[in-house]
C-alpha atoms as a PDB file:
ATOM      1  CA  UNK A   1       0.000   0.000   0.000  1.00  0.00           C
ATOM      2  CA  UNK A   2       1.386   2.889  -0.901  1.00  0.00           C
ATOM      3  CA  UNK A   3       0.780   6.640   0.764  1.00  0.00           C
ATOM      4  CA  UNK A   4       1.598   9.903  -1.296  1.00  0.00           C
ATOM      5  CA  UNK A   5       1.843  13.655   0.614  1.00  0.00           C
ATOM      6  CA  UNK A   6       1.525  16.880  -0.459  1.00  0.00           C
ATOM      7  CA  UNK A   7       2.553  20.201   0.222  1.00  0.00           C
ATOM      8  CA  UNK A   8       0.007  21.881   2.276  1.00  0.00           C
ATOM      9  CA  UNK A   9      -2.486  24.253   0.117  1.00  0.00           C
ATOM     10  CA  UNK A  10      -3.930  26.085   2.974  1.00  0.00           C
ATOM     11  CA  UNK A  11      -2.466  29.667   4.224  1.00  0.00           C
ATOM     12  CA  UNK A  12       0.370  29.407   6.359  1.00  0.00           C
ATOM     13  CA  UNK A  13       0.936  32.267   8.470  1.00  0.00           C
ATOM     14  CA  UNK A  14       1.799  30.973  12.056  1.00  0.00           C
ATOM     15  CA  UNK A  15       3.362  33.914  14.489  1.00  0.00           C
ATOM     16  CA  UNK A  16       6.123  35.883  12.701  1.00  0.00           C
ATOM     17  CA  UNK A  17       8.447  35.593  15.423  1.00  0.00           C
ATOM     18  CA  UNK A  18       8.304  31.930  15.439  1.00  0.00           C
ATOM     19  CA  UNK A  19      10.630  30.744  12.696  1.00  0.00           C
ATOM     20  CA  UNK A  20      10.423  26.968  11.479  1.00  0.00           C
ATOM     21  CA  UNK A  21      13.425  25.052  10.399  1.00  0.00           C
ATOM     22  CA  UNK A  22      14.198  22.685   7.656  1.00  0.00           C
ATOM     23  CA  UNK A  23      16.826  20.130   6.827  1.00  0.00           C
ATOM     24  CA  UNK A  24      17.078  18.215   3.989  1.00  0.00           C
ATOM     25  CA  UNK A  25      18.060  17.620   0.172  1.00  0.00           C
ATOM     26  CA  UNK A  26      16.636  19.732  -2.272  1.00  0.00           C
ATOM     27  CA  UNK A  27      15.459  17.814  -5.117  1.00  0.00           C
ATOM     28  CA  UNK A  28      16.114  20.334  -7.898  1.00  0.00           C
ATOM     29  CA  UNK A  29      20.195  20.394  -7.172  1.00  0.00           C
ATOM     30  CA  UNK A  30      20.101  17.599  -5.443  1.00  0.00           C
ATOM     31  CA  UNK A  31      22.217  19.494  -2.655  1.00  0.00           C
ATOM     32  CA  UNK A  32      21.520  19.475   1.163  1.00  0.00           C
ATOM     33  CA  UNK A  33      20.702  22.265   3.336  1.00  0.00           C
ATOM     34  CA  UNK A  34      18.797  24.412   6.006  1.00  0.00           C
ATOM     35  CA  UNK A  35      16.567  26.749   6.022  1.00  0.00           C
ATOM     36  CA  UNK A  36      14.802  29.528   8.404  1.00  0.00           C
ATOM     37  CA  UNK A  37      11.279  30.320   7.555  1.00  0.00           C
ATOM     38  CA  UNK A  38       9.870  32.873   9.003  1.00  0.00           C
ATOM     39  CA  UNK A  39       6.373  34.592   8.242  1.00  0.00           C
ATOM     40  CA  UNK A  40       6.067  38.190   8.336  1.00  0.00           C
ATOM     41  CA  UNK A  41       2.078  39.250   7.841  1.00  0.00           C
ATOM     42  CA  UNK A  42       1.379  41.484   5.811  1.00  0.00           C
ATOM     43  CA  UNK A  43      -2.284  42.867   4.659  1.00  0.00           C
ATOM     44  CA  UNK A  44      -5.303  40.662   5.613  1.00  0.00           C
ATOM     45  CA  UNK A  45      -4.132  36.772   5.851  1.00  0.00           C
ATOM     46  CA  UNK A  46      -1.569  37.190   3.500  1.00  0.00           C
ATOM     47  CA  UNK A  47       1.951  36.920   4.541  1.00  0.00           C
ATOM     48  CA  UNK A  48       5.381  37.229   3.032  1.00  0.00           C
ATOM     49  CA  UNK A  49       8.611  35.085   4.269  1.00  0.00           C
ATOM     50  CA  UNK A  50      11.963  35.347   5.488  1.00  0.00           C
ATOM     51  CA  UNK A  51      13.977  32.338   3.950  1.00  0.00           C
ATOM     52  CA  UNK A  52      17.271  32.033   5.211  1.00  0.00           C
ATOM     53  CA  UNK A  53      19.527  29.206   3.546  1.00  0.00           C
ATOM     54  CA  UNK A  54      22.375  27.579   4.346  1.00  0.00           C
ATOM     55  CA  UNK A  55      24.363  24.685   2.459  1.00  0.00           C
ATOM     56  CA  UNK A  56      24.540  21.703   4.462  1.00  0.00           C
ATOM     57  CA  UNK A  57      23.161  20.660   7.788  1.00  0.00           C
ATOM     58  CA  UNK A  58      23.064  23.275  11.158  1.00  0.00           C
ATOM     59  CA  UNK A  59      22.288  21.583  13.846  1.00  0.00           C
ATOM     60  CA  UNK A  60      23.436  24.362  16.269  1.00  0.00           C
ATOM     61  CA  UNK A  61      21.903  27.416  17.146  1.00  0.00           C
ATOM     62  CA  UNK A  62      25.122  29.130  17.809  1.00  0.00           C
ATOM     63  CA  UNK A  63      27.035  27.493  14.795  1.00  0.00           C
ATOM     64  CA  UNK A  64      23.075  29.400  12.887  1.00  0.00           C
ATOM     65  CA  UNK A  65      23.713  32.683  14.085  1.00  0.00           C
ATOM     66  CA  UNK A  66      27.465  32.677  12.784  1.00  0.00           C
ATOM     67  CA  UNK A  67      27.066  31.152   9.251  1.00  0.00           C
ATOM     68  CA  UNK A  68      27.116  33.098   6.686  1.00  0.00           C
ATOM     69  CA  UNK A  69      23.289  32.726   5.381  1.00  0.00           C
ATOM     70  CA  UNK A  70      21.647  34.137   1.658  1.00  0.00           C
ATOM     71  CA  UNK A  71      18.555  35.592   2.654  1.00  0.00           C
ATOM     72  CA  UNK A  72      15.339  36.571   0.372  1.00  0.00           C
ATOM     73  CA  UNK A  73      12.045  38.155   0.876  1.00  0.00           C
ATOM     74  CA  UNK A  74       9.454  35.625  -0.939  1.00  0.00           C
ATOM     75  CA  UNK A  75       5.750  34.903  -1.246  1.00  0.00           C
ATOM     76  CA  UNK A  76       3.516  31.833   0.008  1.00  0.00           C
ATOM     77  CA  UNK A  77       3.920  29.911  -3.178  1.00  0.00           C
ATOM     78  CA  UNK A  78       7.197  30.394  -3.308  1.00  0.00           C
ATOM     79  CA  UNK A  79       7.448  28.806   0.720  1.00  0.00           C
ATOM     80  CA  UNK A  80       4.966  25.794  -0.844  1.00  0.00           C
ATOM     81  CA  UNK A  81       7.104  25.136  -3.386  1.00  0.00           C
ATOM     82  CA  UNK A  82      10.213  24.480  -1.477  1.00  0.00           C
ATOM     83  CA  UNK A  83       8.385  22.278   0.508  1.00  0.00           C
ATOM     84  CA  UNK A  84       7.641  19.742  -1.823  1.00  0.00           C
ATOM     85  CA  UNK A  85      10.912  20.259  -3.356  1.00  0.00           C
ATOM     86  CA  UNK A  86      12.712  19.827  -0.239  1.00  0.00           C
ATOM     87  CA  UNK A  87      13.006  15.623   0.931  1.00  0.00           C
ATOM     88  CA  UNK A  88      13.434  16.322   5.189  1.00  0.00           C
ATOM     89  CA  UNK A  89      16.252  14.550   7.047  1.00  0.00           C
ATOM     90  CA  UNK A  90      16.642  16.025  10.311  1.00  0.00           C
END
């Protein structure tokens, strides 16, 4: 029997000072790394994110906060998309 999951389709806004973290291999480079999401709301339910990236896997708060990190500004979709994309390890 098999099972298949999706990327959730409903808003996800949760408290914008409450990042969530992700490990894992990206299936579109095939690379592994971590990301900080973070919601900021903006107008109504909407919301844009904070998606902070590093290559590999952070385990460490400390080891977080000095890592150099590429950051970007992005929409819900763009948060969905990852994801699905993104295979979790960690």
């Amino acid at each position: 029997m098999s099972t298949t999951t999706s990327a959730p389709t409903e808003p996800i806004c949760p408290a914008p000072d409450v990042p969530a973290v992700l490990r894992g291999t990206d299936r579109a480079t095939g690379t592994t790394g971590t990301w900080h999401l973070r919601a900021v709301p903006t107008d109504g339910a909407t919301c844009s994110w904070v998606v902070e990236h590093v290559g590999g896997h952070i385990m460490s708060e400390a080891v977080w906060m000095q890592t150099h990190r590429d950051v970007d500004v992005v929409d819900q979709a763009h948060v969905l998309a990852l994801l699905a994309r993104v295979d979790p390890c960690c």
